[in-house]
PDB file of N, CA and C in Angstrom:
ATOM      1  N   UNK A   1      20.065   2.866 -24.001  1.00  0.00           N
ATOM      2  CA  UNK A   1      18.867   2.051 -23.943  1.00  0.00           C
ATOM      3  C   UNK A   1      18.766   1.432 -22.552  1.00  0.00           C
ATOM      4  N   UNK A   2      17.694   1.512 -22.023  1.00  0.00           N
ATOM      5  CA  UNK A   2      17.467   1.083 -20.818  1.00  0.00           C
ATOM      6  C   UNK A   2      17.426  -0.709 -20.540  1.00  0.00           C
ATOM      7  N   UNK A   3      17.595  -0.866 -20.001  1.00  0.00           N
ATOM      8  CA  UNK A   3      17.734  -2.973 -19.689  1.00  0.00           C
ATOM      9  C   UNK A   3      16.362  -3.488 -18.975  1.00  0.00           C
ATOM     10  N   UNK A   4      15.674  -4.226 -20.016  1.00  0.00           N
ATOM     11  CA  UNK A   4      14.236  -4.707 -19.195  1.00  0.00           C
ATOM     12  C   UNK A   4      14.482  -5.303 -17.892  1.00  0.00           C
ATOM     13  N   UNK A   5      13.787  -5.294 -16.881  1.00  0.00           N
ATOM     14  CA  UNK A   5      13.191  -5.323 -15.741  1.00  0.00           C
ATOM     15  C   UNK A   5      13.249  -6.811 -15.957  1.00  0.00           C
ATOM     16  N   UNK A   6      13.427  -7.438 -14.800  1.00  0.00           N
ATOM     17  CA  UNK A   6      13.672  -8.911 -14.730  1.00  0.00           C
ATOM     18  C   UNK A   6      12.899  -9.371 -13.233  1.00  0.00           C
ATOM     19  N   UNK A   7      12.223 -10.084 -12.937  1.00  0.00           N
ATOM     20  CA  UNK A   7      12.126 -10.500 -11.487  1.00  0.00           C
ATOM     21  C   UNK A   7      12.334 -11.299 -10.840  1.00  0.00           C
ATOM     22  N   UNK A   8      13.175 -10.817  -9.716  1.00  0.00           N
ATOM     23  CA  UNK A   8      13.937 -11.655  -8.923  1.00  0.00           C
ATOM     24  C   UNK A   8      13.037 -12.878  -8.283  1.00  0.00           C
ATOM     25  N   UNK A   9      13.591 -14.376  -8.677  1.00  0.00           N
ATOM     26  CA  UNK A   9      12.746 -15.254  -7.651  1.00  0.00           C
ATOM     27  C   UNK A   9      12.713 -14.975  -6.145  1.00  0.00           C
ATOM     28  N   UNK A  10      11.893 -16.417  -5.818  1.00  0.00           N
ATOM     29  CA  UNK A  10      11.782 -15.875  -4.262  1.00  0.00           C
ATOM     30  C   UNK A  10      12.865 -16.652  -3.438  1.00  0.00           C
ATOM     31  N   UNK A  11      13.681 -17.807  -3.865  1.00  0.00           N
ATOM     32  CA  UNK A  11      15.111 -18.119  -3.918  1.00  0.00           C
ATOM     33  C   UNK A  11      15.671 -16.591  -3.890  1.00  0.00           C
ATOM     34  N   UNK A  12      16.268 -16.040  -4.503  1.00  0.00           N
ATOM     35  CA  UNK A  12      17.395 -15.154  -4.837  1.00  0.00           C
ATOM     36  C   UNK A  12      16.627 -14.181  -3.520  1.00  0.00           C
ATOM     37  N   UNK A  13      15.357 -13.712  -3.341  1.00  0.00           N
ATOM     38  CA  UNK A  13      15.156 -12.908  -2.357  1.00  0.00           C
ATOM     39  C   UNK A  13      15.209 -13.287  -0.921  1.00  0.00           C
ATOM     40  N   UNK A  14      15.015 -14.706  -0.583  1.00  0.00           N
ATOM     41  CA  UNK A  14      15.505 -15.402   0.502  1.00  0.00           C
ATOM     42  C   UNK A  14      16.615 -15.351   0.657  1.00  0.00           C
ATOM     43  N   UNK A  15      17.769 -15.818   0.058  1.00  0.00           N
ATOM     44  CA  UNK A  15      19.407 -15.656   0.015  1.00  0.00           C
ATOM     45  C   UNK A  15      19.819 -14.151   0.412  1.00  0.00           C
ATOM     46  N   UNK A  16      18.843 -12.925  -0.126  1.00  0.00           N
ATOM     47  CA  UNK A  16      19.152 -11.987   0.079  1.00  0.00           C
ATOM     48  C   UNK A  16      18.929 -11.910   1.448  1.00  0.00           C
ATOM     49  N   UNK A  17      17.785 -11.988   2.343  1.00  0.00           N
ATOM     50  CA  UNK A  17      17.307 -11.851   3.525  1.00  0.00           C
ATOM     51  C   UNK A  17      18.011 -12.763   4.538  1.00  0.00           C
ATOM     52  N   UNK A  18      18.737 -13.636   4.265  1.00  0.00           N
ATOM     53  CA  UNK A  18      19.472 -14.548   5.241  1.00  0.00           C
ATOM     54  C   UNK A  18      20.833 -14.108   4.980  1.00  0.00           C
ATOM     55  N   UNK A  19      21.714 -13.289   3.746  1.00  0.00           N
ATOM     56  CA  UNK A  19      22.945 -12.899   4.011  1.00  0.00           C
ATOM     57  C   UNK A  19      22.853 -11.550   4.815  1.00  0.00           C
ATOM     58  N   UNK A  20      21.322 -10.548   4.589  1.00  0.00           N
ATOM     59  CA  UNK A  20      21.510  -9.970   5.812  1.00  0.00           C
ATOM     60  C   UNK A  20      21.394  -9.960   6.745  1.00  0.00           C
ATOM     61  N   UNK A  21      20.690 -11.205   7.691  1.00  0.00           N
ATOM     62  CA  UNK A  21      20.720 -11.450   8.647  1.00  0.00           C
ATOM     63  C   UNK A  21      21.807 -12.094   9.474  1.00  0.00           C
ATOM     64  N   UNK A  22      22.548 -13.012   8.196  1.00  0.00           N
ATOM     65  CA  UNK A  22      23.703 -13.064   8.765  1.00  0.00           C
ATOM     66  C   UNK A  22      25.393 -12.270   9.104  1.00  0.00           C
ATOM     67  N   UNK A  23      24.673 -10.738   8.917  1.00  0.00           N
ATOM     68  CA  UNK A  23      25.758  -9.435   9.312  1.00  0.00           C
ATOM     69  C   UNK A  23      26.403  -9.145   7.737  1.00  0.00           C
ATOM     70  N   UNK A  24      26.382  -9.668   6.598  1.00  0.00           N
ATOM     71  CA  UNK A  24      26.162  -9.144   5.406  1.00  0.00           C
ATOM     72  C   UNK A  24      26.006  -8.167   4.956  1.00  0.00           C
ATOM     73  N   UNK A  25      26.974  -6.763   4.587  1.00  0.00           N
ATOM     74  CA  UNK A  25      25.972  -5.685   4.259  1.00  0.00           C
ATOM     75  C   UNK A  25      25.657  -5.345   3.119  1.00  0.00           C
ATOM     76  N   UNK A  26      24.583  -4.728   2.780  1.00  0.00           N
ATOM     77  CA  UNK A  26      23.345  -4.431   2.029  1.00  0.00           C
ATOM     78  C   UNK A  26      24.609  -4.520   0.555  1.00  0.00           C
ATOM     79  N   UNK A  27      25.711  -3.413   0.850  1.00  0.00           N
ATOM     80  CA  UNK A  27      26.519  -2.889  -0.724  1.00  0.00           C
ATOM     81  C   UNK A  27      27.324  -4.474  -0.815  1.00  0.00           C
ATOM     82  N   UNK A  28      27.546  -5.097   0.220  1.00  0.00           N
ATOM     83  CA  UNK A  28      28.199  -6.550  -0.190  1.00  0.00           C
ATOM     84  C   UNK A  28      27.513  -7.499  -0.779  1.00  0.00           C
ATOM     85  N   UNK A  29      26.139  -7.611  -0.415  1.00  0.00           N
ATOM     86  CA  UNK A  29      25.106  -8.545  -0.604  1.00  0.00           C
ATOM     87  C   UNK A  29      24.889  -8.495  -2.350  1.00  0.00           C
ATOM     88  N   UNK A  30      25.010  -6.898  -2.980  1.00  0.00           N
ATOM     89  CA  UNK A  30      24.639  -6.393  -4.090  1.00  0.00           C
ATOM     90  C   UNK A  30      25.947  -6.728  -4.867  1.00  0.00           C
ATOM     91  N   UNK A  31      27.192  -6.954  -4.318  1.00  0.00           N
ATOM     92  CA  UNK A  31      28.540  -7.422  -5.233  1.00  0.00           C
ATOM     93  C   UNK A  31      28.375  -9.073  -5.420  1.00  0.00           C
ATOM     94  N   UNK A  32      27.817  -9.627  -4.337  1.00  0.00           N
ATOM     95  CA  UNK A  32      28.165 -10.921  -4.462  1.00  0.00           C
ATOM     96  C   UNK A  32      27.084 -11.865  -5.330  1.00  0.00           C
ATOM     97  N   UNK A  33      26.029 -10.927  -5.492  1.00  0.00           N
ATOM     98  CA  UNK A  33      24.108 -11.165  -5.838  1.00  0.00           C
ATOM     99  C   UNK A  33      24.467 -10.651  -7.513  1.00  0.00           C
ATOM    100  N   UNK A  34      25.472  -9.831  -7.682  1.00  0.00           N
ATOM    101  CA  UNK A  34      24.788  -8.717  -9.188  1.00  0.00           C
ATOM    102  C   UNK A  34      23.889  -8.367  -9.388  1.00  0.00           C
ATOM    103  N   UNK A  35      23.142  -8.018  -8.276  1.00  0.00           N
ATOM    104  CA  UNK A  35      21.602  -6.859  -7.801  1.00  0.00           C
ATOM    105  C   UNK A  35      22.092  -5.311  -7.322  1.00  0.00           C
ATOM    106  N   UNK A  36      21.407  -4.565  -8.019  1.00  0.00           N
ATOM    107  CA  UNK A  36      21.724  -3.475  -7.541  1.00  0.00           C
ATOM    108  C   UNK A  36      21.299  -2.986  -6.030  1.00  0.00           C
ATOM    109  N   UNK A  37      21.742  -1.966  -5.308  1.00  0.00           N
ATOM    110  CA  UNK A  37      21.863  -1.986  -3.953  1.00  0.00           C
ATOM    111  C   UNK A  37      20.178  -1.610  -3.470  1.00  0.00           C
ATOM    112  N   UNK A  38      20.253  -0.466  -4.440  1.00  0.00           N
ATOM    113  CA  UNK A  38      18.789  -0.283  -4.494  1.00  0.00           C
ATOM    114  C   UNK A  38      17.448  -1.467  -3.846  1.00  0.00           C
ATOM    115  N   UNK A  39      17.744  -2.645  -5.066  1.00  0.00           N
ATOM    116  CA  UNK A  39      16.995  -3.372  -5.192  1.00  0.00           C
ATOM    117  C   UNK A  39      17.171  -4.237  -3.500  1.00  0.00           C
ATOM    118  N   UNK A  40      18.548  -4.403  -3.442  1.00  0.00           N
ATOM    119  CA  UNK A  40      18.342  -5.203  -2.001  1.00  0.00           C
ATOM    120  C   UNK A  40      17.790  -3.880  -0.869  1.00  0.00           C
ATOM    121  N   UNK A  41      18.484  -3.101  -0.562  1.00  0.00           N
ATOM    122  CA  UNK A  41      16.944  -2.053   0.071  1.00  0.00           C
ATOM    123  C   UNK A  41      16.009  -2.570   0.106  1.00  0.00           C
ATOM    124  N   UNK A  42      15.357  -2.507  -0.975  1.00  0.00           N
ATOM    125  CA  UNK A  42      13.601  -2.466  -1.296  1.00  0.00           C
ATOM    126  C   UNK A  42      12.860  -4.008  -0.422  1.00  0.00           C
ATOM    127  N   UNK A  43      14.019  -4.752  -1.443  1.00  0.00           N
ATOM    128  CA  UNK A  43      13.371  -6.390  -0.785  1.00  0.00           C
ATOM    129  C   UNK A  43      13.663  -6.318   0.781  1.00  0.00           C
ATOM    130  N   UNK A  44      14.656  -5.995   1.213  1.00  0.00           N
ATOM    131  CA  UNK A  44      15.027  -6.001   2.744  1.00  0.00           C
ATOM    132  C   UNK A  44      13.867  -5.011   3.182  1.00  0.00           C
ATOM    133  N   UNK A  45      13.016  -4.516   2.904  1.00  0.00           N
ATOM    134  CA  UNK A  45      12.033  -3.101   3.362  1.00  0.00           C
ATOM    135  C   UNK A  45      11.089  -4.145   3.419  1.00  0.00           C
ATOM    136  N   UNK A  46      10.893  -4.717   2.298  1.00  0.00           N
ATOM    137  CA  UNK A  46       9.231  -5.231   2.528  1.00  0.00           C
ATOM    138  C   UNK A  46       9.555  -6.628   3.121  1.00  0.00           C
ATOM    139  N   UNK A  47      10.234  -7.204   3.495  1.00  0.00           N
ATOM    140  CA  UNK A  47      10.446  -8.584   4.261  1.00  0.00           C
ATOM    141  C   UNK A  47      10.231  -8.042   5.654  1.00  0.00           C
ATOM    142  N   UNK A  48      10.778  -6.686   5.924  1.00  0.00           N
ATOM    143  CA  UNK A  48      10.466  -5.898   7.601  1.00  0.00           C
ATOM    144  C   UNK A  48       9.186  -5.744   7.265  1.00  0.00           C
ATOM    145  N   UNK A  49       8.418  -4.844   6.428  1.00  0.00           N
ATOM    146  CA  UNK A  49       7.134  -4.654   6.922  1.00  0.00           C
ATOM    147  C   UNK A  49       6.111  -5.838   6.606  1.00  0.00           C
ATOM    148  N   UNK A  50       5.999  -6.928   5.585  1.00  0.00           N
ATOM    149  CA  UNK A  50       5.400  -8.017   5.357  1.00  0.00           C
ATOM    150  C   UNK A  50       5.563  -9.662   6.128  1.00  0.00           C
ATOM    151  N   UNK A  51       6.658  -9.575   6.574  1.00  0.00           N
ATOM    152  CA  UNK A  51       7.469 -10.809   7.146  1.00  0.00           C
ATOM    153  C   UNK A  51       7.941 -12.279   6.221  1.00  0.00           C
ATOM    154  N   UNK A  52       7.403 -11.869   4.739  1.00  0.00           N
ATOM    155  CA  UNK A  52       7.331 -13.177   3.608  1.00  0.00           C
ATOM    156  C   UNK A  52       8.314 -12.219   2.359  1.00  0.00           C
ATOM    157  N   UNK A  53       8.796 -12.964   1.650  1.00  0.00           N
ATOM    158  CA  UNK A  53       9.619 -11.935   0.363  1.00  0.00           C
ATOM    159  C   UNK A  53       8.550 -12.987  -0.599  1.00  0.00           C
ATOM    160  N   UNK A  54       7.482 -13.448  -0.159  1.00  0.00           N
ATOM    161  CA  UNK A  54       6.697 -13.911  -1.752  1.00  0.00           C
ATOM    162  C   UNK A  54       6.338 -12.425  -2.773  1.00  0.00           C
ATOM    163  N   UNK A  55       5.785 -12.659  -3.913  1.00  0.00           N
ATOM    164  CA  UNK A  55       5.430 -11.672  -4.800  1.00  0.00           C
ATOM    165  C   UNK A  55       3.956 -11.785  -4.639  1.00  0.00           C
ATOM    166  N   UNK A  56       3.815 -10.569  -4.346  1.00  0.00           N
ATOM    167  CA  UNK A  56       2.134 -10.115  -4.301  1.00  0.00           C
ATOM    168  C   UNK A  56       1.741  -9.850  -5.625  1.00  0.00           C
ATOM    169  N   UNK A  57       0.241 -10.297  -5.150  1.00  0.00           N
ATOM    170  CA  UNK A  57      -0.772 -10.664  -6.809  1.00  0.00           C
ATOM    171  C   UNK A  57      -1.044  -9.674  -7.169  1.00  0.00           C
ATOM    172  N   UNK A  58      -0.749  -9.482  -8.543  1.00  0.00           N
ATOM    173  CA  UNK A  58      -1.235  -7.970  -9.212  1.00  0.00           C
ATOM    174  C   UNK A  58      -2.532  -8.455  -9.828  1.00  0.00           C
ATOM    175  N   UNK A  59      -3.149  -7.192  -9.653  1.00  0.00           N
ATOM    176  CA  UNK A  59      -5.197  -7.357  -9.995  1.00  0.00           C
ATOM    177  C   UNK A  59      -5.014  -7.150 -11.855  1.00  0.00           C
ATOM    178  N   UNK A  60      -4.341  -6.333 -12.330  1.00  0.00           N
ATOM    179  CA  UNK A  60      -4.283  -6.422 -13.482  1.00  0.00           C
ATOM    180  C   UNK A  60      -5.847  -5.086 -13.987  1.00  0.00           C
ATOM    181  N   UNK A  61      -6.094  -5.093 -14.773  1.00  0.00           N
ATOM    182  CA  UNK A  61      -7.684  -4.654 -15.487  1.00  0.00           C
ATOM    183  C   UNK A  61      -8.108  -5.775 -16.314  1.00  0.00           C
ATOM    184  N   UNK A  62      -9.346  -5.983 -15.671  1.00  0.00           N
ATOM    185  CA  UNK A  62     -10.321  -6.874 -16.266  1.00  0.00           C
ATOM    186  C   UNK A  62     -10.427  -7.272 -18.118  1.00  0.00           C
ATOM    187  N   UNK A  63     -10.601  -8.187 -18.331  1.00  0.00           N
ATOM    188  CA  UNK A  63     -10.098  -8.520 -19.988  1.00  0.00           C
ATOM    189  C   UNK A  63     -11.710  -7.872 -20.567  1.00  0.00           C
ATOM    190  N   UNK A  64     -11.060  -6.865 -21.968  1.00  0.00           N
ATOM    191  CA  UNK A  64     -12.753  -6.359 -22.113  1.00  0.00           C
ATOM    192  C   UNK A  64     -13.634  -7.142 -22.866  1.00  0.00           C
ATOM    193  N   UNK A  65     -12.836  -8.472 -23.319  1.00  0.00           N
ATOM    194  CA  UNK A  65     -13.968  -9.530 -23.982  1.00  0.00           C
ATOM    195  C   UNK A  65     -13.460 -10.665 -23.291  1.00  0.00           C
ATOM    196  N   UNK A  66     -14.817 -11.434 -23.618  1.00  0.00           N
ATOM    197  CA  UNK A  66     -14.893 -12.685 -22.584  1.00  0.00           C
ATOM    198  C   UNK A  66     -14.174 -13.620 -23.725  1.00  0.00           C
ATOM    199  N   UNK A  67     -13.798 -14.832 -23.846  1.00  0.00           N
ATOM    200  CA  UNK A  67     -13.311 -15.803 -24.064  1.00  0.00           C
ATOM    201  C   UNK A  67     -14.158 -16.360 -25.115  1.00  0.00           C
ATOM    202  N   UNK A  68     -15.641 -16.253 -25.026  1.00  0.00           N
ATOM    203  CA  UNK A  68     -16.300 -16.927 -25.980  1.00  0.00           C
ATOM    204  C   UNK A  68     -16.313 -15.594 -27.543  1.00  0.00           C
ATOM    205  N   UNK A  69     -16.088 -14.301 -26.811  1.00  0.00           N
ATOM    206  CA  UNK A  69     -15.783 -12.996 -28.019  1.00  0.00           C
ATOM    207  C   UNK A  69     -14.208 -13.022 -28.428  1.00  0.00           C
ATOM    208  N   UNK A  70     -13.713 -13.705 -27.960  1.00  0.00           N
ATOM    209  CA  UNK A  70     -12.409 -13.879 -28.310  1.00  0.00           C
ATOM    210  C   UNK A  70     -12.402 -15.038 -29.846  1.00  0.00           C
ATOM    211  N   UNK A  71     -12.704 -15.898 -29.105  1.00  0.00           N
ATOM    212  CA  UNK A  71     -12.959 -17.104 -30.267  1.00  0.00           C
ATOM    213  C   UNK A  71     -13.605 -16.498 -31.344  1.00  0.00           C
ATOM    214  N   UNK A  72     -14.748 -15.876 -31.061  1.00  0.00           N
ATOM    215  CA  UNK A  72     -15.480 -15.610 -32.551  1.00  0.00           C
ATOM    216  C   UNK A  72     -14.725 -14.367 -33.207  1.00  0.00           C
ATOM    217  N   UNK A  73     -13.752 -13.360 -33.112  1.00  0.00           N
ATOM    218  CA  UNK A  73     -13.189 -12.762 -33.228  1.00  0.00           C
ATOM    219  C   UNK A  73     -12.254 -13.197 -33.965  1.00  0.00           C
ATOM    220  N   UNK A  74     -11.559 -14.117 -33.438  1.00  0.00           N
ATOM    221  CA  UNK A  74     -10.387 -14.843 -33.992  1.00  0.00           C
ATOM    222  C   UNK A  74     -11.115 -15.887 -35.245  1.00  0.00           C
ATOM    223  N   UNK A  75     -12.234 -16.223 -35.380  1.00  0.00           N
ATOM    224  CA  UNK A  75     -12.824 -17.065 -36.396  1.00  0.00           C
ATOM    225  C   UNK A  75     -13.180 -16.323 -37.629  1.00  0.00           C
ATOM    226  N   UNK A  76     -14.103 -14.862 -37.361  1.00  0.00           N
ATOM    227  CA  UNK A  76     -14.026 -14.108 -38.018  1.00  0.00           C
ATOM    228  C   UNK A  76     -12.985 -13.670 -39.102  1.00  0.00           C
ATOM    229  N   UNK A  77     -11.882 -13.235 -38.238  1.00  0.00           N
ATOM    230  CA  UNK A  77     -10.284 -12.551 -38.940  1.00  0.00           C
ATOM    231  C   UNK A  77     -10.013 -13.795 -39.638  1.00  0.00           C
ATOM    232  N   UNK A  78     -10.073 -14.984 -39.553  1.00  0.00           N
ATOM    233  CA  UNK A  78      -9.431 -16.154 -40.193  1.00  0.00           C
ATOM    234  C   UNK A  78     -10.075 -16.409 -41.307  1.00  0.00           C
ATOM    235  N   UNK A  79     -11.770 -15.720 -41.028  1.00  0.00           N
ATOM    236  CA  UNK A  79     -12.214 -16.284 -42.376  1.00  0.00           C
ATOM    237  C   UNK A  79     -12.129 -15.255 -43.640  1.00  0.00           C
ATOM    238  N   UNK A  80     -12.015 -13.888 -42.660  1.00  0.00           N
ATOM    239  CA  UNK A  80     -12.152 -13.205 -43.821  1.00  0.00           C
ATOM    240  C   UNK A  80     -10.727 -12.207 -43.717  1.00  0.00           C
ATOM    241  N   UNK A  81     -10.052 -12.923 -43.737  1.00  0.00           N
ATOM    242  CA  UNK A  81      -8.259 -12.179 -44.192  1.00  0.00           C
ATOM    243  C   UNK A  81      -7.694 -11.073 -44.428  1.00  0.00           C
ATOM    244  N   UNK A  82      -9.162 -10.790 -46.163  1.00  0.00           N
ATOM    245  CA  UNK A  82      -8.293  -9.450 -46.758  1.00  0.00           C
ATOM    246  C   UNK A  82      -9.254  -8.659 -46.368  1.00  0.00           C
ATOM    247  N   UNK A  83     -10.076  -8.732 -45.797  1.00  0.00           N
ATOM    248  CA  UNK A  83     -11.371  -7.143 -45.457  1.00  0.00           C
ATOM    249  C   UNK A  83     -10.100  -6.543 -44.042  1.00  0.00           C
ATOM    250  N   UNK A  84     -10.738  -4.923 -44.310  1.00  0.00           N
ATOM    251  CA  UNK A  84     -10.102  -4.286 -43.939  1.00  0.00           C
ATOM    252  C   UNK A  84     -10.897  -4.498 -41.985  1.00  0.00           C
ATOM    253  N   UNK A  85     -10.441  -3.669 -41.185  1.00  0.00           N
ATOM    254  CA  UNK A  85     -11.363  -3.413 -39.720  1.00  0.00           C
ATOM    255  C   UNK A  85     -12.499  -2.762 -40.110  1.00  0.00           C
ATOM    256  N   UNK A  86     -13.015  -1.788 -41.001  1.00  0.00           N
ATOM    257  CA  UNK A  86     -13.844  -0.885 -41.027  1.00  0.00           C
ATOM    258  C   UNK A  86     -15.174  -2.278 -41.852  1.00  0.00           C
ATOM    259  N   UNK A  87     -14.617  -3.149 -42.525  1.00  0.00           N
ATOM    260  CA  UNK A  87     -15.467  -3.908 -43.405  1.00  0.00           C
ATOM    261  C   UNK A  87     -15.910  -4.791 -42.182  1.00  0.00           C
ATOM    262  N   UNK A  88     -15.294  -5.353 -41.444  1.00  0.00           N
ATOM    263  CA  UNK A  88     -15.414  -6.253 -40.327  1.00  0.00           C
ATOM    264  C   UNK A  88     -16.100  -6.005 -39.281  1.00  0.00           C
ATOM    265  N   UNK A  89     -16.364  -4.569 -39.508  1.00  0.00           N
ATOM    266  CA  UNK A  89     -16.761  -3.821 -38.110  1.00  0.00           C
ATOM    267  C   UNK A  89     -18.432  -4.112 -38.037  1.00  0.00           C
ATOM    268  N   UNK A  90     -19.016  -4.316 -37.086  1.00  0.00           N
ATOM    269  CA  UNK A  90     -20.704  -4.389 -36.955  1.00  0.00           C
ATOM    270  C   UNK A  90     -21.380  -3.183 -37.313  1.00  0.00           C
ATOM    271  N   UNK A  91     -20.637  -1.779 -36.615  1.00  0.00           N
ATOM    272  CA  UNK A  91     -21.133  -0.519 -36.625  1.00  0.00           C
ATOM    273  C   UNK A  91     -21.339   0.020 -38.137  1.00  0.00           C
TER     274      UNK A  91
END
């Protein structure tokens, strides 16, 4: 089984970027961190080409109901429990 994905703060990616600057190498940084080596690579890559280790904003896809179809959605299902989706449905 694979181990979910965790993300590193921007603490732990700073620490990373200042033990390699301070002559640190990459496979030491990854013994002393319990990050895989990989991962310090990657962050050490984009601190060279970005100059910041912040986390860039993911755009995501747009939510397909607005907030006020949310509510009535959720008022709906509450009132009527045992109808099936097909009974609930407008179409």
């Amino acid at each position: 089984m694979v181990k979910p994905r965790k993300e590193l703060s921007v603490g732990t990616k700073e620490a990373i970027v200042k033990l390699n600057n301070s002559g640190v190498s990459q496979a030491e940084i990854s013994r002393r961190l319990d990050i895989h080596r990989t991962t310090i690579t990657d962050i050490l890559k984009r601190f060279r080409n970005r100059g910041n280790v912040e986390n860039t904003h993911r755009s995501g896809a747009p939510s397909k109901l607005s907030r006020r179809d949310t509510r009535g959605l959720l008022r709906l299902v509450r009132k009527t429990r045992r109808k099936s989706l097909v009974d609930i449905t407008p179409f």
